[in-house]
PDB file of N, CA and C in Angstrom:
ATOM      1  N   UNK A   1     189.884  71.320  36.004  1.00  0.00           N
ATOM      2  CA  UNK A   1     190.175  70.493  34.852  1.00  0.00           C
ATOM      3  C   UNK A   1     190.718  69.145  35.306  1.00  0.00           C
ATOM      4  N   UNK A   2     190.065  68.437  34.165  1.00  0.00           N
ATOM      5  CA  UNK A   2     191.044  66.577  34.718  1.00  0.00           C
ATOM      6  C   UNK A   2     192.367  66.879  34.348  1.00  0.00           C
ATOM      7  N   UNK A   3     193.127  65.754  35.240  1.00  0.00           N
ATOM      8  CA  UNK A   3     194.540  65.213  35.417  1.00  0.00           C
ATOM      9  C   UNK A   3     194.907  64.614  33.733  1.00  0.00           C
ATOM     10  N   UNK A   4     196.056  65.319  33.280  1.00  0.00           N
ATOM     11  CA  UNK A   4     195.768  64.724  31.603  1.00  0.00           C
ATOM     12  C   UNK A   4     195.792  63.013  31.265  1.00  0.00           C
ATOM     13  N   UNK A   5     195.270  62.322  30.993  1.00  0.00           N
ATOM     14  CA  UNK A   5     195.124  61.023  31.078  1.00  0.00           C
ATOM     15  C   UNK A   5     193.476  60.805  31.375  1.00  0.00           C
ATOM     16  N   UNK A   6     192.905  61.591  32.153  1.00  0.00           N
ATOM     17  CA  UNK A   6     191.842  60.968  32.214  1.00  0.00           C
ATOM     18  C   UNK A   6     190.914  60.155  31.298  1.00  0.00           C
ATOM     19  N   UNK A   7     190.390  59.485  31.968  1.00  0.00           N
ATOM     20  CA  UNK A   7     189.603  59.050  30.337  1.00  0.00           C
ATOM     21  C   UNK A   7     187.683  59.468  30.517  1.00  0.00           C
ATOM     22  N   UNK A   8     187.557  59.977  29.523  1.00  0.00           N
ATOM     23  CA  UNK A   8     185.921  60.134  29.176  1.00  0.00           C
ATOM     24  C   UNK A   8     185.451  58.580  28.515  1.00  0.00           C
ATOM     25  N   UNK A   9     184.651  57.910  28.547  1.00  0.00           N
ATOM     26  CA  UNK A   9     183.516  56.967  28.100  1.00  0.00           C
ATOM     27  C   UNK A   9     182.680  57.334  27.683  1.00  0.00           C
ATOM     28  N   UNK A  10     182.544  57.399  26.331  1.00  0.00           N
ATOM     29  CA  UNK A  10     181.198  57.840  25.365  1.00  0.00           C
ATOM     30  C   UNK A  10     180.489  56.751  24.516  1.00  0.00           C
ATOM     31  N   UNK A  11     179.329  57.168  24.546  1.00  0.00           N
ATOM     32  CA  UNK A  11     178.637  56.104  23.619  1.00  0.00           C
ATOM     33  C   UNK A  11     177.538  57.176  22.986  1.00  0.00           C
ATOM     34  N   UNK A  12     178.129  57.289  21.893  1.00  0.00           N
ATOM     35  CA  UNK A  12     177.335  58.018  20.901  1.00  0.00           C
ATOM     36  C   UNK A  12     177.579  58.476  19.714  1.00  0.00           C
ATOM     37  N   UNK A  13     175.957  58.058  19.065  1.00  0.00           N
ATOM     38  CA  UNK A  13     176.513  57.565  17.383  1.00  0.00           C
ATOM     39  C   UNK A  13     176.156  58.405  16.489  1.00  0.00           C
ATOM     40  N   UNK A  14     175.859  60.121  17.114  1.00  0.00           N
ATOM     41  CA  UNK A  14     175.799  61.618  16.118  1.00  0.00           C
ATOM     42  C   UNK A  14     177.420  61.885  15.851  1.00  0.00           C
ATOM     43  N   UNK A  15     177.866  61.777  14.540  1.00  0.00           N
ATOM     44  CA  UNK A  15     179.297  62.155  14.288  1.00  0.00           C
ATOM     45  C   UNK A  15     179.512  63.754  15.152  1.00  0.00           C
ATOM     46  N   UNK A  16     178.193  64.578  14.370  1.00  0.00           N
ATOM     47  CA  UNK A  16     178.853  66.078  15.086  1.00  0.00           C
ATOM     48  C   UNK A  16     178.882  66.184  16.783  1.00  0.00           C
ATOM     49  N   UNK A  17     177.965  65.351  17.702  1.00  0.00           N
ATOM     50  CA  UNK A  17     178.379  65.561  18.883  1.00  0.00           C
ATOM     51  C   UNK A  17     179.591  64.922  19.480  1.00  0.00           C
ATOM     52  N   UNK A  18     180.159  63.739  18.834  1.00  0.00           N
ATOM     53  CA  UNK A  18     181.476  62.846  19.352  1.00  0.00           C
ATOM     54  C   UNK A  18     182.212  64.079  18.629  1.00  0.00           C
ATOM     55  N   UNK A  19     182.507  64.925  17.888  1.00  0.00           N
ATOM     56  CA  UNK A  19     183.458  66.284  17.577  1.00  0.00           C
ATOM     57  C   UNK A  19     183.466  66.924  18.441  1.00  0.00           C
ATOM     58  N   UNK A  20     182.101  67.518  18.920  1.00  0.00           N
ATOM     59  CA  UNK A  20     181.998  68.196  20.074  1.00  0.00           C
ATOM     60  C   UNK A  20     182.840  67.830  21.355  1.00  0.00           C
ATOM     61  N   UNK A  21     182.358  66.605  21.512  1.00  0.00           N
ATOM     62  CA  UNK A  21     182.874  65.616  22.831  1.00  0.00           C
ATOM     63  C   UNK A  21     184.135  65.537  23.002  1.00  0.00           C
ATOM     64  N   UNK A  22     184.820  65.635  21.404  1.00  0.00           N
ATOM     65  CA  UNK A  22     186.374  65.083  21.596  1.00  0.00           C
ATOM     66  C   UNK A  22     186.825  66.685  21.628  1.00  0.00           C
ATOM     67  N   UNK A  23     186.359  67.284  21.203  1.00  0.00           N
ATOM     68  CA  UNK A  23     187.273  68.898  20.795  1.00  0.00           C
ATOM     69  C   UNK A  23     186.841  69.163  22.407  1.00  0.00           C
ATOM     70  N   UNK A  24     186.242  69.161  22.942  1.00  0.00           N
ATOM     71  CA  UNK A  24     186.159  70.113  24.183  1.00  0.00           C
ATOM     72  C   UNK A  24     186.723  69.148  25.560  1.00  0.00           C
ATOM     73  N   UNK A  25     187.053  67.977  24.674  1.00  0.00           N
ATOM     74  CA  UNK A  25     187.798  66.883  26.173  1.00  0.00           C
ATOM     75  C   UNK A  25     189.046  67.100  25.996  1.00  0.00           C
ATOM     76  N   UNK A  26     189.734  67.409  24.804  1.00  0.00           N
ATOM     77  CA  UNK A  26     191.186  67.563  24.449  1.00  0.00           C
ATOM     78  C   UNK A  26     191.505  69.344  25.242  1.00  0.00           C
ATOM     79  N   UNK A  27     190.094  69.986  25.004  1.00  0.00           N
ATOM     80  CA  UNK A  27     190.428  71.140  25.550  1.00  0.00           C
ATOM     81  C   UNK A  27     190.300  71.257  27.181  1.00  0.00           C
ATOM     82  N   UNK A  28     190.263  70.524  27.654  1.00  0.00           N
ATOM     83  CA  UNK A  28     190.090  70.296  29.223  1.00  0.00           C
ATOM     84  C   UNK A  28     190.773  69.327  29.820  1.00  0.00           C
ATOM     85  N   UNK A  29     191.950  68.819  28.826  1.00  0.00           N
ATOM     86  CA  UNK A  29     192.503  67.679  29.511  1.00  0.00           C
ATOM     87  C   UNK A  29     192.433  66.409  29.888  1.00  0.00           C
ATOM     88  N   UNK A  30     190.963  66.009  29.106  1.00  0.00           N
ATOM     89  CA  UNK A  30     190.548  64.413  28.909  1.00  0.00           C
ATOM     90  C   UNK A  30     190.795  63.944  27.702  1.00  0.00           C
ATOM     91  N   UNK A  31     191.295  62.640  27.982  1.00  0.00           N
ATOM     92  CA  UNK A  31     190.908  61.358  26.782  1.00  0.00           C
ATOM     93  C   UNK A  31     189.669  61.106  26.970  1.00  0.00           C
ATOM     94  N   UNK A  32     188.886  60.853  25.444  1.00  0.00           N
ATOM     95  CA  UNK A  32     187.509  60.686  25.380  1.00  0.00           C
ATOM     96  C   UNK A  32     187.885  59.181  24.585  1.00  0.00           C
ATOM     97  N   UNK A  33     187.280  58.021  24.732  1.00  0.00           N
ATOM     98  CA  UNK A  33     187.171  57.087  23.865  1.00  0.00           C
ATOM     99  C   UNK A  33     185.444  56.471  23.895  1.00  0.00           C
ATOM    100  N   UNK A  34     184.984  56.462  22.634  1.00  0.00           N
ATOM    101  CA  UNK A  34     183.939  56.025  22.006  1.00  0.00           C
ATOM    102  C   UNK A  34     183.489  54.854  22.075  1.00  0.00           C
ATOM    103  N   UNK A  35     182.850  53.918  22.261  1.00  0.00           N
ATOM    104  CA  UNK A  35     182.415  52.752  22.095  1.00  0.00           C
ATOM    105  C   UNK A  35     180.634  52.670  21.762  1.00  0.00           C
ATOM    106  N   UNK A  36     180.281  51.861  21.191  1.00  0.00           N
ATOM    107  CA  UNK A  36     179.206  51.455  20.656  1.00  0.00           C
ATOM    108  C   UNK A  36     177.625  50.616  21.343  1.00  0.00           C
ATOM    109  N   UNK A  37     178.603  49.398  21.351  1.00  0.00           N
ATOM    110  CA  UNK A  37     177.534  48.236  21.386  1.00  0.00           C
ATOM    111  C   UNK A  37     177.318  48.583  23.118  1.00  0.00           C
ATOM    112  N   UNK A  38     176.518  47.653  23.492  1.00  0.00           N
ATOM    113  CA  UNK A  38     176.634  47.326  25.254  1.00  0.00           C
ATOM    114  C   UNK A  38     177.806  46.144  26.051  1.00  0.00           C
ATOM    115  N   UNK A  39     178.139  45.543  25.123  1.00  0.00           N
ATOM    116  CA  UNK A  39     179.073  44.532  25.151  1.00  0.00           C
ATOM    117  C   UNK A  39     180.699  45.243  25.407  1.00  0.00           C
ATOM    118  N   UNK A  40     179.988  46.199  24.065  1.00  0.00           N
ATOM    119  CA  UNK A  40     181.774  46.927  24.267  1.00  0.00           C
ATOM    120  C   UNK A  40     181.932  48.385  25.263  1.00  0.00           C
ATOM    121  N   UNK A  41     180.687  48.635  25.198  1.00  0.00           N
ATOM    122  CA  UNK A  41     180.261  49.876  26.389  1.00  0.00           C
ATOM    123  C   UNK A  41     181.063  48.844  27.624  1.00  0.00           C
ATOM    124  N   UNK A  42     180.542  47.799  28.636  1.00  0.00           N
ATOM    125  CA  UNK A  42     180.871  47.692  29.348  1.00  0.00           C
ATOM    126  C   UNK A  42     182.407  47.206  29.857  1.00  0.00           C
ATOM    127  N   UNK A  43     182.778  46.027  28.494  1.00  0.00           N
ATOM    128  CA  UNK A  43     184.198  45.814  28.560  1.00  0.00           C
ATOM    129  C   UNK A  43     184.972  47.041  28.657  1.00  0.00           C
ATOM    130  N   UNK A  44     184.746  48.388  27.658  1.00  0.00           N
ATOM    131  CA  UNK A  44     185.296  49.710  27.950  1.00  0.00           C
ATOM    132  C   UNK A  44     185.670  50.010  29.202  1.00  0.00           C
ATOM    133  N   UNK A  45     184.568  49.767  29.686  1.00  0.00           N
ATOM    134  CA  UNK A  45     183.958  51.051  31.309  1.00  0.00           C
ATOM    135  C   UNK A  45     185.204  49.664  32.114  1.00  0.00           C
ATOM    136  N   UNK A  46     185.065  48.283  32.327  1.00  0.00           N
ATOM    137  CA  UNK A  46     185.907  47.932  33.062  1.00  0.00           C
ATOM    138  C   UNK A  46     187.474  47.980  32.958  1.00  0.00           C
ATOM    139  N   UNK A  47     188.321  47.789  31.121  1.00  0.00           N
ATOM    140  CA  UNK A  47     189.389  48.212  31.242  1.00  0.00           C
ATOM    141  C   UNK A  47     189.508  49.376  31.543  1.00  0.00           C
ATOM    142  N   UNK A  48     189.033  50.534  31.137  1.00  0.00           N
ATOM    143  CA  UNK A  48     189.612  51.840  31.326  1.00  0.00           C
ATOM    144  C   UNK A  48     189.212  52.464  32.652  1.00  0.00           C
ATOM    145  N   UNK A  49     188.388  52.220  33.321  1.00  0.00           N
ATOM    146  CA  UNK A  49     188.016  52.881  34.785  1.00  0.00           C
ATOM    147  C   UNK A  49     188.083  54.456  34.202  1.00  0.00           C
ATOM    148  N   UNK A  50     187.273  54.565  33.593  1.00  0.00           N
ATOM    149  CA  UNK A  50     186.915  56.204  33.436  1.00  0.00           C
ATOM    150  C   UNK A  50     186.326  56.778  34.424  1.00  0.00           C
ATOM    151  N   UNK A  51     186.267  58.127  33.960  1.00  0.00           N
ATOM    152  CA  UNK A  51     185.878  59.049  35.277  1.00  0.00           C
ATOM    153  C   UNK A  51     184.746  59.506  34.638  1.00  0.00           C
ATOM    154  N   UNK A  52     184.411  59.129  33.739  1.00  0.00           N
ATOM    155  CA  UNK A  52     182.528  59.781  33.487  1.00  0.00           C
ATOM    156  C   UNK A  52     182.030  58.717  32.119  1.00  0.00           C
ATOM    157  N   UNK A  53     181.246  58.348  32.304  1.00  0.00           N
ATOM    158  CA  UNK A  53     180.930  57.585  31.003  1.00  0.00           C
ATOM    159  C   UNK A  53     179.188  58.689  30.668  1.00  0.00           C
ATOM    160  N   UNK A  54     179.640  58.529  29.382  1.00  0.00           N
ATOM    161  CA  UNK A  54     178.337  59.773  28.540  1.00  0.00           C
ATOM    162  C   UNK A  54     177.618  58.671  27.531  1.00  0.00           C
ATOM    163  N   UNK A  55     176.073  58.698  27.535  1.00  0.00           N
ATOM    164  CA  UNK A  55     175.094  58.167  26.461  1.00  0.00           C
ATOM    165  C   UNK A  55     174.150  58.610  26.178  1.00  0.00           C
ATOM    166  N   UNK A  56     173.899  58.643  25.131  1.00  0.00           N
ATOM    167  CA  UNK A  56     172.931  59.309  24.310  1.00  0.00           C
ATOM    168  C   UNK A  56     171.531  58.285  24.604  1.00  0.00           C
ATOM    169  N   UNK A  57     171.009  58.531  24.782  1.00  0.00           N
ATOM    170  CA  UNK A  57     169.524  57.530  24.737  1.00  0.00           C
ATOM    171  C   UNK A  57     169.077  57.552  24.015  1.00  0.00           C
ATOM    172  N   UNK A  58     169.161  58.171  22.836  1.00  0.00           N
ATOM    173  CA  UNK A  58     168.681  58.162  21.822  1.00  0.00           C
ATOM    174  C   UNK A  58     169.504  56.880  20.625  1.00  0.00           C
ATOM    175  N   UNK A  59     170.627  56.636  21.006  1.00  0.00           N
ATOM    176  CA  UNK A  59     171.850  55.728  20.277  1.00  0.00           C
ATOM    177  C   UNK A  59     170.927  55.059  19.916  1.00  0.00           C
ATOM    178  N   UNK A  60     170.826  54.417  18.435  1.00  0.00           N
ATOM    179  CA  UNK A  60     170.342  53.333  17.852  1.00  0.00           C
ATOM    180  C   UNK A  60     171.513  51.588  18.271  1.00  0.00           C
ATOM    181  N   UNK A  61     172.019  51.990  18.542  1.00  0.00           N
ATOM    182  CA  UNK A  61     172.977  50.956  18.688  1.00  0.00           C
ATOM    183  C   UNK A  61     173.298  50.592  20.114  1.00  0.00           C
ATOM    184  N   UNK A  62     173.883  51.886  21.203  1.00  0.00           N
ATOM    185  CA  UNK A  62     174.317  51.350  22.749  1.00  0.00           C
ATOM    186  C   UNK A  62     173.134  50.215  23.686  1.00  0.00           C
ATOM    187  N   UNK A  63     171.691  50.564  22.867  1.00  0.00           N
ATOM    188  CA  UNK A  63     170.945  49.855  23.925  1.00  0.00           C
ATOM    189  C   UNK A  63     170.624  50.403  24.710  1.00  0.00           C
ATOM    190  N   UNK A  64     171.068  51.953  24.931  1.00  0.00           N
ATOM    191  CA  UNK A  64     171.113  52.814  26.626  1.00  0.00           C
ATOM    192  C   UNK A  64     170.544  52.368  27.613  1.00  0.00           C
ATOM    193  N   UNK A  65     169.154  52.581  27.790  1.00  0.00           N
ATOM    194  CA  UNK A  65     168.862  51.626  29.162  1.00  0.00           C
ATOM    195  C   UNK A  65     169.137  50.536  29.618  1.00  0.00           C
ATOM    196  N   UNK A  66     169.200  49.242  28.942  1.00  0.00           N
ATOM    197  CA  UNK A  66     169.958  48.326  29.370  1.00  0.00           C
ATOM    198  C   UNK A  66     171.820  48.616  29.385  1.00  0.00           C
ATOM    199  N   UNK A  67     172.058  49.313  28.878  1.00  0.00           N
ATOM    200  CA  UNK A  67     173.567  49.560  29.018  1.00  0.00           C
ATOM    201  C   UNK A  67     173.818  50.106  30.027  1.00  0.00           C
ATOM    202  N   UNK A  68     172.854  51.287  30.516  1.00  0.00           N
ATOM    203  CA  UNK A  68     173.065  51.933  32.244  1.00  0.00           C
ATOM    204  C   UNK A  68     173.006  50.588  33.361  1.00  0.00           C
ATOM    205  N   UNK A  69     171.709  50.155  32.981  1.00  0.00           N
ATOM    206  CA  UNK A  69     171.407  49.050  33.991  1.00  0.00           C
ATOM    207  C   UNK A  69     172.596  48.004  34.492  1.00  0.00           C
ATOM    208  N   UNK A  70     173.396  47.827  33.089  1.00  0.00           N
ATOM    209  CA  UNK A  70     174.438  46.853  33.328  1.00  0.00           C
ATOM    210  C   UNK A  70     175.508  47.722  34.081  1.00  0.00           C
ATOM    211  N   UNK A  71     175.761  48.842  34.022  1.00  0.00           N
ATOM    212  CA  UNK A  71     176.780  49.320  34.235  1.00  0.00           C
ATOM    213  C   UNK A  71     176.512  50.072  35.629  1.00  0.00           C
ATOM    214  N   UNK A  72     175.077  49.456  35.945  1.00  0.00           N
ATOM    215  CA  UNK A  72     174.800  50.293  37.453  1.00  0.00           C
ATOM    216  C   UNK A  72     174.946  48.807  37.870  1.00  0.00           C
ATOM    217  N   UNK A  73     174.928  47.777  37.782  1.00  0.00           N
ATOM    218  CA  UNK A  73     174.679  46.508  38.469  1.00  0.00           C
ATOM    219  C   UNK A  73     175.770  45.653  38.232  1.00  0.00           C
ATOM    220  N   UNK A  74     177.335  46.202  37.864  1.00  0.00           N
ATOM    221  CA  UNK A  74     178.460  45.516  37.581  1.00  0.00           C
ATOM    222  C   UNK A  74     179.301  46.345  38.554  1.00  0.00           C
ATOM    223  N   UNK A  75     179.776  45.101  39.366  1.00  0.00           N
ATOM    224  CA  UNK A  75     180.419  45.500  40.867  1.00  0.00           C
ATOM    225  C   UNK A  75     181.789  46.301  40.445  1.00  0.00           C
ATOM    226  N   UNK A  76     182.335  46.206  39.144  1.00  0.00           N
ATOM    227  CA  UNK A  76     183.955  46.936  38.530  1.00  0.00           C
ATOM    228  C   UNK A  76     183.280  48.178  38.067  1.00  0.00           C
ATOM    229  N   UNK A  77     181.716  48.163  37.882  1.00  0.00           N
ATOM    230  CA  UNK A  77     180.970  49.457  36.962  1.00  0.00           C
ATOM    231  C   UNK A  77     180.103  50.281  37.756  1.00  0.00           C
ATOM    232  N   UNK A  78     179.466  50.150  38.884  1.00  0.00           N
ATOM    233  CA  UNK A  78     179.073  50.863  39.414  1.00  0.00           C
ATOM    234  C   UNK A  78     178.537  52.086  40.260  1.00  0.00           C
ATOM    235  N   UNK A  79     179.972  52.524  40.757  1.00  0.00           N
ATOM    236  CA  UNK A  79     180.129  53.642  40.985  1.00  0.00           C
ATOM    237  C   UNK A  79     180.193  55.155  40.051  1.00  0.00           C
ATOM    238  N   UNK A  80     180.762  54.278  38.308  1.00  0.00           N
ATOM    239  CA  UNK A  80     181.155  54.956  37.695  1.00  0.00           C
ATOM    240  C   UNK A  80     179.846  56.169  37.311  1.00  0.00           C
ATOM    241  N   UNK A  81     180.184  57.292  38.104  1.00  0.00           N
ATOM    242  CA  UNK A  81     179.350  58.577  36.765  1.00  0.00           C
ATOM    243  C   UNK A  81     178.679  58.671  35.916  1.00  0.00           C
ATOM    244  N   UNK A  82     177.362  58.461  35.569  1.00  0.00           N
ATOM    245  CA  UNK A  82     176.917  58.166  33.950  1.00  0.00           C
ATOM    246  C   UNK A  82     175.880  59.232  33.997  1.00  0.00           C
ATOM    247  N   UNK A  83     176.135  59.961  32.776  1.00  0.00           N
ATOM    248  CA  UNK A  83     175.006  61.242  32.488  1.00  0.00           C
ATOM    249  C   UNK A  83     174.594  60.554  31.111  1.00  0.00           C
ATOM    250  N   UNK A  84     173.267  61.096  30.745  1.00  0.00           N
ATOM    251  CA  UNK A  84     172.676  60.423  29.529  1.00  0.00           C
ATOM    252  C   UNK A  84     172.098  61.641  29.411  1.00  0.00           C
ATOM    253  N   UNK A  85     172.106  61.835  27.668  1.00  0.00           N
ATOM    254  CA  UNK A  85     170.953  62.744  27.519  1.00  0.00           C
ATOM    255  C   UNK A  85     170.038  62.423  26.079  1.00  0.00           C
ATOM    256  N   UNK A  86     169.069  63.239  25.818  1.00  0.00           N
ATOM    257  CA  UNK A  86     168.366  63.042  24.959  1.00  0.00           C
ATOM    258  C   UNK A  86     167.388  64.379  24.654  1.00  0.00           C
ATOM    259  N   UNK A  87     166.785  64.350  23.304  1.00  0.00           N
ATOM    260  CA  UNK A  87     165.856  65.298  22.550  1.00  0.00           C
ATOM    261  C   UNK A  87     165.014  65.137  24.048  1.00  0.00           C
ATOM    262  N   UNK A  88     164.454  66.741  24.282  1.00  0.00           N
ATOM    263  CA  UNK A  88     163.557  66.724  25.030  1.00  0.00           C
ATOM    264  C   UNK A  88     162.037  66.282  25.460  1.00  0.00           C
ATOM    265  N   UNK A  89     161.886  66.246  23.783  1.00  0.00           N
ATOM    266  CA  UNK A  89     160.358  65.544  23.750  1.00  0.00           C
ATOM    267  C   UNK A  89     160.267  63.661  24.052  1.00  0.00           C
ATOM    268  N   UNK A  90     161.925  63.342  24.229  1.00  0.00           N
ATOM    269  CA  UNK A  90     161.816  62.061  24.768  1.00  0.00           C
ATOM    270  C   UNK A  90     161.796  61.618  26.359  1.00  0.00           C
ATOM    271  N   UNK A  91     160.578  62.651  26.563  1.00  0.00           N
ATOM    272  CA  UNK A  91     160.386  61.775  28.334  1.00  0.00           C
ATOM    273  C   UNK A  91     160.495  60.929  29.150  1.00  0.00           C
ATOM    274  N   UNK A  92     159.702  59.936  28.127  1.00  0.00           N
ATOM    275  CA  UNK A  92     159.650  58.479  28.699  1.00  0.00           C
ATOM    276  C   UNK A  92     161.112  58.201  28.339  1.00  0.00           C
ATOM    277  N   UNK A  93     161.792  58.282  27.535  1.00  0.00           N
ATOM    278  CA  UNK A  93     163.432  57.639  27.855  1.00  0.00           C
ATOM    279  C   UNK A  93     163.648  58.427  28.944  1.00  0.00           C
ATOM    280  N   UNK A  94     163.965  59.401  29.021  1.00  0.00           N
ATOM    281  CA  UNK A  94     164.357  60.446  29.646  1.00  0.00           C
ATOM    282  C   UNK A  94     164.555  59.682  31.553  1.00  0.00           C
ATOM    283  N   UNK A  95     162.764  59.184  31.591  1.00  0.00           N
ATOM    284  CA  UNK A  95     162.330  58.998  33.203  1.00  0.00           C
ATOM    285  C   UNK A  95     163.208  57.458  32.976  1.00  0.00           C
ATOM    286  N   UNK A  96     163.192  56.488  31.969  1.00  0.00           N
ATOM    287  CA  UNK A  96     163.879  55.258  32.078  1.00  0.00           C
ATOM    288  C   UNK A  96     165.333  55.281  32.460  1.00  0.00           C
ATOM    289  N   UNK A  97     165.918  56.637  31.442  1.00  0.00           N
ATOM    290  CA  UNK A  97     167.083  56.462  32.142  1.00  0.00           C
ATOM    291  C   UNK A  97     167.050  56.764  33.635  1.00  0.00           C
ATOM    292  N   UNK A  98     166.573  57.088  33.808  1.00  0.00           N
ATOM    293  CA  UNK A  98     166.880  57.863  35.498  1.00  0.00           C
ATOM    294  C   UNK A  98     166.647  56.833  36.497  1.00  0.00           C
ATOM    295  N   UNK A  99     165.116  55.626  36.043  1.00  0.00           N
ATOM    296  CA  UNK A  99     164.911  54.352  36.497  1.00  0.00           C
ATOM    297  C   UNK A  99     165.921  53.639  36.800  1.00  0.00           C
ATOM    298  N   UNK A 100     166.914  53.331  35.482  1.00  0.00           N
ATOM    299  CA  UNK A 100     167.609  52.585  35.107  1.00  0.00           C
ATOM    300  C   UNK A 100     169.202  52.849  35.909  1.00  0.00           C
ATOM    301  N   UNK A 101     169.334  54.005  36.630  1.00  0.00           N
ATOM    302  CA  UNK A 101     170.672  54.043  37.704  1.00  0.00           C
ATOM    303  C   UNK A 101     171.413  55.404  37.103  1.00  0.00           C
ATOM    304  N   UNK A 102     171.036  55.923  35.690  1.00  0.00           N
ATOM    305  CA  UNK A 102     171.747  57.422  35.600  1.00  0.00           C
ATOM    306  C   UNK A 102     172.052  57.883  36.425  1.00  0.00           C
ATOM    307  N   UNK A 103     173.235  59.117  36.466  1.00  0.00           N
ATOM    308  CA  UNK A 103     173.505  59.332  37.698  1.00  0.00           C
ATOM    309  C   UNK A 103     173.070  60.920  37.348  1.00  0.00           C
ATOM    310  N   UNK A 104     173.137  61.167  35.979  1.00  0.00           N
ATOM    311  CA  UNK A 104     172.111  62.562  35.888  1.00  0.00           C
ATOM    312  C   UNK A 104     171.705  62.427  34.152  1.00  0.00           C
ATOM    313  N   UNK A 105     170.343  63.094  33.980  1.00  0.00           N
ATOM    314  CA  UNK A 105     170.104  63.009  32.650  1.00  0.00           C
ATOM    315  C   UNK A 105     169.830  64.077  32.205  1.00  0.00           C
ATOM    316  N   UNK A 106     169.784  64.589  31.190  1.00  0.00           N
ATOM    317  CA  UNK A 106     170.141  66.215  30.615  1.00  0.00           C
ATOM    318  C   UNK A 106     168.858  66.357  29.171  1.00  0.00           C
ATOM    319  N   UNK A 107     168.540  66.970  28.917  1.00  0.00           N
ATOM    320  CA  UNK A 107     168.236  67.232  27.391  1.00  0.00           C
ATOM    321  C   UNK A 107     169.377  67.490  26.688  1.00  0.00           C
ATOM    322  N   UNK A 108     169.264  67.329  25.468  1.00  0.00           N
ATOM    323  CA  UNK A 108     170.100  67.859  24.247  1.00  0.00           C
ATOM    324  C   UNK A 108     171.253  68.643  24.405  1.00  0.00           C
ATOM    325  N   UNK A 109     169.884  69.910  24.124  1.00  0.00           N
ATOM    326  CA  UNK A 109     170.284  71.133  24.287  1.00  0.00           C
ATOM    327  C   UNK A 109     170.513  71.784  25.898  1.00  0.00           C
ATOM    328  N   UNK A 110     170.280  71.187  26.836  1.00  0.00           N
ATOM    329  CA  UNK A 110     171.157  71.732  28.177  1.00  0.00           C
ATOM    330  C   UNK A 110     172.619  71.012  27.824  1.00  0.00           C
ATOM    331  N   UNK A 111     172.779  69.226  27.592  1.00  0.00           N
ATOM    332  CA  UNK A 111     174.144  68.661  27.356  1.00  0.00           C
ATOM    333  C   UNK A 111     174.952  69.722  26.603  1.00  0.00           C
ATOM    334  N   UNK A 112     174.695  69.911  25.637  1.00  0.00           N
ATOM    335  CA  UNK A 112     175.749  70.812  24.747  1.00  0.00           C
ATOM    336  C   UNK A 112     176.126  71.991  24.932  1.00  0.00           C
ATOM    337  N   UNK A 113     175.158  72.713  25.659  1.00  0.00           N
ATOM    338  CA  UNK A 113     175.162  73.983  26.680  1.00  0.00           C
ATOM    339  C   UNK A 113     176.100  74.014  27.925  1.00  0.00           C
ATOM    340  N   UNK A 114     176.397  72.774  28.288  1.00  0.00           N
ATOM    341  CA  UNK A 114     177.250  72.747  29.711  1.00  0.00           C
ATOM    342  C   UNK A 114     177.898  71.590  29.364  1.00  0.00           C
ATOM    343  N   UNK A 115     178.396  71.456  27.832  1.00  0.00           N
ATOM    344  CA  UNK A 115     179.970  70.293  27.661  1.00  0.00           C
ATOM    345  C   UNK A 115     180.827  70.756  28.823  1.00  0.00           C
ATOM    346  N   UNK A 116     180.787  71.683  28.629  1.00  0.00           N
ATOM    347  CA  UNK A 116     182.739  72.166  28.813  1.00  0.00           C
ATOM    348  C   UNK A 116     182.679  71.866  30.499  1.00  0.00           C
ATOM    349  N   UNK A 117     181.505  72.384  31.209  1.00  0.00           N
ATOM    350  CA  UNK A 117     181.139  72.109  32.169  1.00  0.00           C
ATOM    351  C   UNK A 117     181.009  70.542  33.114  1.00  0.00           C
ATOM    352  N   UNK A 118     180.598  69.928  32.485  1.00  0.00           N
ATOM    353  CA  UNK A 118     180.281  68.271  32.734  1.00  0.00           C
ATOM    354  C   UNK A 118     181.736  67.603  32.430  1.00  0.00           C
ATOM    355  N   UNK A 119     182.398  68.228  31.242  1.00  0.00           N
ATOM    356  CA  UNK A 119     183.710  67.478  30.994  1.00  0.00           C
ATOM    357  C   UNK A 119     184.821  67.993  31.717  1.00  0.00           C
ATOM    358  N   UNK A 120     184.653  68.836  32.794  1.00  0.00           N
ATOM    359  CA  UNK A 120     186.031  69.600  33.444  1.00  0.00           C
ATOM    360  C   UNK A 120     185.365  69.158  34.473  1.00  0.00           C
ATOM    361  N   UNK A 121     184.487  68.577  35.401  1.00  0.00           N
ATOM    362  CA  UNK A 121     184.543  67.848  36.866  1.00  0.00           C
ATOM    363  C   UNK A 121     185.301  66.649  37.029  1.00  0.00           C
ATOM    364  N   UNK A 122     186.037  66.483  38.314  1.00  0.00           N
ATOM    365  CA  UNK A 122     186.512  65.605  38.422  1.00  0.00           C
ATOM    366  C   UNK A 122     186.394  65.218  39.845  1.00  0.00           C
TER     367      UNK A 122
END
């Protein structure tokens, strides 16, 4: 389990999975904080130095691939952790994120299958 303080980085705009996200980070000892745009995705990722940043590729709003890209090619953002996932029948996002510097990409239904899992590495 994380050190309590940690912080999770999420970008994702399904209300029931940010429940998910937050109920099972509180249960493992992370702060999860949410952000949106790519603007505020990355200002996020540099104040807070999180230990995993999470995106949906599917987000109508984060931009995801360009939001990985920035956050694989920003010298304060780079190292940082980034899993993305998405509906399975979305391939072609799927292979972009992975293009784009993900550091792992999941379907859906594996993400939600192994929360508790992905959110207790540290």
């Amino acid at each position: 389990m994380y050190d309590r303080g940690v912080t999770i980085l999420a970008a994702v705009d399904d209300f029931l999975f940010r429940s998910k996200i937050r109920a099972v980070a509180k249960h493992v000892g992370a702060d999860v904080t949410f952000a949106q745009t790519p603007d505020e995705i990355l200002s996020r990722a540099r104040e807070l130095k999180p230990a995993l940043a999470i995106i949906d590729l599917n987000s109508a709003k984060a931009d995801p691939i360009a939001t990985i890209t920035a956050l694989k090619s920003d010298a304060a953002t780079k190292d940082l952790p980034t899993i993305g996932f998405a509906s399975h029948v979305h391939a072609d996002l799927i292979a972009a994120a992975r293009r784009a510097g993900a550091d792992e990409v999941l379907p859906r239904s594996a993400f939600a299958a192994r929360l508790p899992q992905i959110l207790s590495r540290g």
